[in-house]
Structures are given as C-alpha cells and as structure tokens.
N, C-alpha and C. Protein backbone atom coordinates (compact mmCIF):
# COMPACT_ATOMS: atom_id res chain seq x y z
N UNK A 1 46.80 147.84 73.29
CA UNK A 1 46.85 146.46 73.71
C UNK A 1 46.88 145.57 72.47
N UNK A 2 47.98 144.62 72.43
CA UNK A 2 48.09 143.51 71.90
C UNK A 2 47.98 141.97 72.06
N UNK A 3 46.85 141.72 71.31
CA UNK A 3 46.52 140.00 71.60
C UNK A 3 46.64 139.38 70.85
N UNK A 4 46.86 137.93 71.30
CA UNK A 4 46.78 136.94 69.84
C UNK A 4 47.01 135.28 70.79
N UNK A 5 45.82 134.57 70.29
CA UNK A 5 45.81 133.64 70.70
C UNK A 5 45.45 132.21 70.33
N UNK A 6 45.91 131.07 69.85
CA UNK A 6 45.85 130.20 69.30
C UNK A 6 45.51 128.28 69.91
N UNK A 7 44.50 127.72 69.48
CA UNK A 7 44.85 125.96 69.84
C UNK A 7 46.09 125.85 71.48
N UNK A 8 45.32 126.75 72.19
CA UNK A 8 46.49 126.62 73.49
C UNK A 8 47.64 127.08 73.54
N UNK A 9 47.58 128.04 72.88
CA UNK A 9 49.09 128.57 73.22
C UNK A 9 48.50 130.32 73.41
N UNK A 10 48.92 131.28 74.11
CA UNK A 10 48.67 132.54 74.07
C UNK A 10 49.86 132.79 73.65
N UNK A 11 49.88 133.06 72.11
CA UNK A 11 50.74 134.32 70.93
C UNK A 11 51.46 135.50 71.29
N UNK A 12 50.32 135.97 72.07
CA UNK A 12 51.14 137.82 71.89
C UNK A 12 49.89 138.40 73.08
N UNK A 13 50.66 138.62 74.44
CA UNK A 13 49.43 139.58 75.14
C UNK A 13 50.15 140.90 75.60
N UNK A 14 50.19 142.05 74.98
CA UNK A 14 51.13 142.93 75.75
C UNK A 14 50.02 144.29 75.66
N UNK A 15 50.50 145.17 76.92
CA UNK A 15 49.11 146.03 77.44
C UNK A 15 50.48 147.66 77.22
N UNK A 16 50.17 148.27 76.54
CA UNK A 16 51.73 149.72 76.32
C UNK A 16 51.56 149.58 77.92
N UNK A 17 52.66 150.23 78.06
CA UNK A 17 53.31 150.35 79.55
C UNK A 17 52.53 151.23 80.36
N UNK A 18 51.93 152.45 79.55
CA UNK A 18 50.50 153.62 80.09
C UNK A 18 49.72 152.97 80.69
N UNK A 19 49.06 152.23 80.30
CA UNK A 19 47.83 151.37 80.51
C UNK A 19 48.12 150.23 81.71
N UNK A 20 48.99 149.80 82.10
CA UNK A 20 49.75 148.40 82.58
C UNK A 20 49.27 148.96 84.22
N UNK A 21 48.61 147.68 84.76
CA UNK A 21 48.29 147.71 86.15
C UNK A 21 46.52 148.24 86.11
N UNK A 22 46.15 148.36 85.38
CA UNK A 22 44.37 148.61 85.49
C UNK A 22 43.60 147.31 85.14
N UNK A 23 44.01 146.32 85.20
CA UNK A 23 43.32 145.06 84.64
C UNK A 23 42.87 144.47 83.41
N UNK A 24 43.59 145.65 82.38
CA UNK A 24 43.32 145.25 81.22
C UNK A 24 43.91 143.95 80.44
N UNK A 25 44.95 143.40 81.20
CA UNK A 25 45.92 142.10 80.46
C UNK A 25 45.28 141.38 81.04
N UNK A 26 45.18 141.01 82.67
CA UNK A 26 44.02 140.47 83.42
C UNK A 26 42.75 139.95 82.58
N UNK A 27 42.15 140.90 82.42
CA UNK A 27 41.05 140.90 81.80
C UNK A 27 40.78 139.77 80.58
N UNK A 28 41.79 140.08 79.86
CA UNK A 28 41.77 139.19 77.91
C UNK A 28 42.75 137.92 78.54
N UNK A 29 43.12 137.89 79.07
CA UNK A 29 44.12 136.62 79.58
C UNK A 29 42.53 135.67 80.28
N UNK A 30 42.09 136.39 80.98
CA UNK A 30 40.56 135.76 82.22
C UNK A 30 39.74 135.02 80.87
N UNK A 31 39.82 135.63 79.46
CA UNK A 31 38.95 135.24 78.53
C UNK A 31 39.05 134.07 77.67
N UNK A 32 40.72 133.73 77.74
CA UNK A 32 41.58 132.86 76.93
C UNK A 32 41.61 131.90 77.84
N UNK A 33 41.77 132.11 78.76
CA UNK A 33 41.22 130.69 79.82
C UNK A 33 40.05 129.92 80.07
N UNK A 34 39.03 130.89 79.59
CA UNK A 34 37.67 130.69 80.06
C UNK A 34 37.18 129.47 79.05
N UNK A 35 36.67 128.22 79.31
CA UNK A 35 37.17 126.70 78.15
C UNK A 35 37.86 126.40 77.81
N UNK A 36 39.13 126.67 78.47
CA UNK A 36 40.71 126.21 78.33
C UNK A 36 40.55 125.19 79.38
N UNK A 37 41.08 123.87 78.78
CA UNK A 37 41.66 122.88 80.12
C UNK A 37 43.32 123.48 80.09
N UNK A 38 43.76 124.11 79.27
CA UNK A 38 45.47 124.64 79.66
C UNK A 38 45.69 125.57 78.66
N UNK A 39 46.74 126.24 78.79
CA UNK A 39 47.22 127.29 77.88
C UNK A 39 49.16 127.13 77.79
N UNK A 40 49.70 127.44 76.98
CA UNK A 40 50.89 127.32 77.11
C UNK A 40 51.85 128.75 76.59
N UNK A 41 52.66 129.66 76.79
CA UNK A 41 53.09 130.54 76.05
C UNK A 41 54.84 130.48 76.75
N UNK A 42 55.42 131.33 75.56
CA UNK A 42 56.64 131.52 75.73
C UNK A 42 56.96 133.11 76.47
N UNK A 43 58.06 133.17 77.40
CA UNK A 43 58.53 134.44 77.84
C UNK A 43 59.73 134.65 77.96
N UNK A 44 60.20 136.30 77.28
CA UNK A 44 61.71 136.03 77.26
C UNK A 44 62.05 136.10 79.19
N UNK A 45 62.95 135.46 79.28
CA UNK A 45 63.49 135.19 80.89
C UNK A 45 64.22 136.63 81.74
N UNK A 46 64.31 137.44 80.69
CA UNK A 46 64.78 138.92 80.90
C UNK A 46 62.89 139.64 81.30
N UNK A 47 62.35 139.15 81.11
CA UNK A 47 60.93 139.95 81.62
C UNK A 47 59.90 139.62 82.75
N UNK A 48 60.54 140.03 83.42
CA UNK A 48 60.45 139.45 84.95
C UNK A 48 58.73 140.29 85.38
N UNK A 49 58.66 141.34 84.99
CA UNK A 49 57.30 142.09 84.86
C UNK A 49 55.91 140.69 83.98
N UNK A 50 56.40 140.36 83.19
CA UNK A 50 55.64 138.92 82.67
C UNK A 50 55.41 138.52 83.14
N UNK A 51 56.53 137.40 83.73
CA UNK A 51 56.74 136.38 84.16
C UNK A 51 56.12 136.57 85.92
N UNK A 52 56.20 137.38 86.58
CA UNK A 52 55.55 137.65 87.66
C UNK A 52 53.54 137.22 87.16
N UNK A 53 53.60 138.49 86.24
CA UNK A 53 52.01 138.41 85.80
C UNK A 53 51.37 137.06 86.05
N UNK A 54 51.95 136.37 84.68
CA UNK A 54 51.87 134.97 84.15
C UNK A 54 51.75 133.93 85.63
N UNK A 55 53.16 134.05 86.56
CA UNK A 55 52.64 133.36 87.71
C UNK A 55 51.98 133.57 88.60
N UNK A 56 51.59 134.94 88.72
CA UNK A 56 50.17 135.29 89.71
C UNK A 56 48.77 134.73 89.00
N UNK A 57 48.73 134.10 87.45
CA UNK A 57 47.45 133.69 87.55
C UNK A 57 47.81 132.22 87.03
N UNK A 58 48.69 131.74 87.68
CA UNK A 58 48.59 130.09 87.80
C UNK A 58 49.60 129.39 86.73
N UNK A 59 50.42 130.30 86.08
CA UNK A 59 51.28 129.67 84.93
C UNK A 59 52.68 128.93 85.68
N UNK A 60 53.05 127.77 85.51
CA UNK A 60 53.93 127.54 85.96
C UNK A 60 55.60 127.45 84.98
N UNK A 61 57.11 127.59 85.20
CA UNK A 61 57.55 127.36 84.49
C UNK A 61 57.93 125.74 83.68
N UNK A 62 57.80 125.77 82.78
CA UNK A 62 57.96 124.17 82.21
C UNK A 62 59.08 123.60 81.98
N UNK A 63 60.25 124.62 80.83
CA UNK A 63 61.15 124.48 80.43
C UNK A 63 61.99 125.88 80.14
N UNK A 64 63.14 126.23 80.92
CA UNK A 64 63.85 127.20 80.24
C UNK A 64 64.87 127.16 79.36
N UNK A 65 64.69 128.02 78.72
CA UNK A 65 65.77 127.73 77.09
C UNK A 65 66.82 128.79 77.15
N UNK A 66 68.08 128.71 76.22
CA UNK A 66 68.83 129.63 76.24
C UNK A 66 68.46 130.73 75.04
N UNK A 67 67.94 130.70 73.98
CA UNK A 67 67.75 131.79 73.16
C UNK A 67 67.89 131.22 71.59
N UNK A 68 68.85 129.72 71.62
CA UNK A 68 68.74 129.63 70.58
C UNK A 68 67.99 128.68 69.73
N UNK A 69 66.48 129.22 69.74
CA UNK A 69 65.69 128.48 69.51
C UNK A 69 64.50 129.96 68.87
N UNK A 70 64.61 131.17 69.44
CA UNK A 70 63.98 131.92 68.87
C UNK A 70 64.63 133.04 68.06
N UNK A 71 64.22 134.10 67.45
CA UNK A 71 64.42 134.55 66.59
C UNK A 71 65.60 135.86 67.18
N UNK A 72 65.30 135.93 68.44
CA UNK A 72 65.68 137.68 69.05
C UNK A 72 67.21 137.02 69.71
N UNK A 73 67.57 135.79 69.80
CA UNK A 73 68.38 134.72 70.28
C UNK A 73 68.59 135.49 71.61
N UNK A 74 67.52 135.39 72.60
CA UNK A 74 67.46 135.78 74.25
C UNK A 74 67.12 134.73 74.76
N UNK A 75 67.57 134.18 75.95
CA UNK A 75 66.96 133.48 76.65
C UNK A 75 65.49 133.43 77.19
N UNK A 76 65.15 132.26 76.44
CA UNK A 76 63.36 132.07 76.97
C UNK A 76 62.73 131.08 77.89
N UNK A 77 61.45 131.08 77.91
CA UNK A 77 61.22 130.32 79.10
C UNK A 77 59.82 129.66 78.34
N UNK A 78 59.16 128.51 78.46
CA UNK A 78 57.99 128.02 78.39
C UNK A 78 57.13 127.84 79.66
N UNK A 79 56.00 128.08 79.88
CA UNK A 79 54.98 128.23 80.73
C UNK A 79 53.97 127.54 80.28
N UNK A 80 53.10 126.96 81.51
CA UNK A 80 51.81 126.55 81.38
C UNK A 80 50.96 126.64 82.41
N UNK A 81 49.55 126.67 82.05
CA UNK A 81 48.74 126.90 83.12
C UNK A 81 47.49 125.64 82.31
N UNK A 82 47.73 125.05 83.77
CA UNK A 82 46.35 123.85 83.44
C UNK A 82 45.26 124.18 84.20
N UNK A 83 44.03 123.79 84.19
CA UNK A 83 43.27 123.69 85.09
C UNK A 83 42.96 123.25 86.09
C-alpha cells in the first residue's frame, strides 16, 4: 500500500491489486478525512475501479480534463469531497 497526503489534496492512495477489497484503502482514506472540512485529488478517467471507490465515499466529480495538463498525457478528472 501506497499513501501520500497533503494541505487537502490526497497525493497517492493505491492498495497492490492482492490486497484490494479488504478495507485497507477504506481504512487510510477514513483517516485523511478525519479533520478534513474537504479533500481534493486527481484520477486518471480510464480508472473506473477509483473512481467508483472515490464516489462510494462521497467524492464528487469537479472538473474533467483531457490529459494535457499531466505528465502520463491521459485524460483526468478532479474530485472533491466536502463535509
């Protein structure tokens, strides 16, 4: 498992694919919220396994982008979850 989280934005949450579905992303995501009035992160729009996640715990989409704005030039998406 990979985390990383910053001033409202969640960085990097990814759980290896073995592990995925036991509550472990759940879990560190439940923690990054916990004295958050909001959080904001980016998802590429090809990761629908995310982006499901992300909106089962309240993230909504904000803005979708075409790709050329990040580094992998894929189409992305911005999310937020307020309180």
């Amino acid at each position: 498992m990979r985390l990383s989280f910053r001033d409202g934005w969640v960085e990097h949450l990814y759980v290896e694919p073995a592990a995925q579905g036991r509550g472990l992303g759940y879990a560190q995501l439940n923690q990054m919220m916990m004295g958050q009035s909001h959080l904001k992160l980016w998802v590429f729009q090809q990761n629908t396994p995310a982006i499901g996640f992300y909106s089962r715990r309240g993230f909504h989409l904000v803005e979708p982008r075409d790709g050329s704005g990040n580094e992998e030039r894929e189409p992305d998406a911005l999310y937020e979850w307020r309180r």
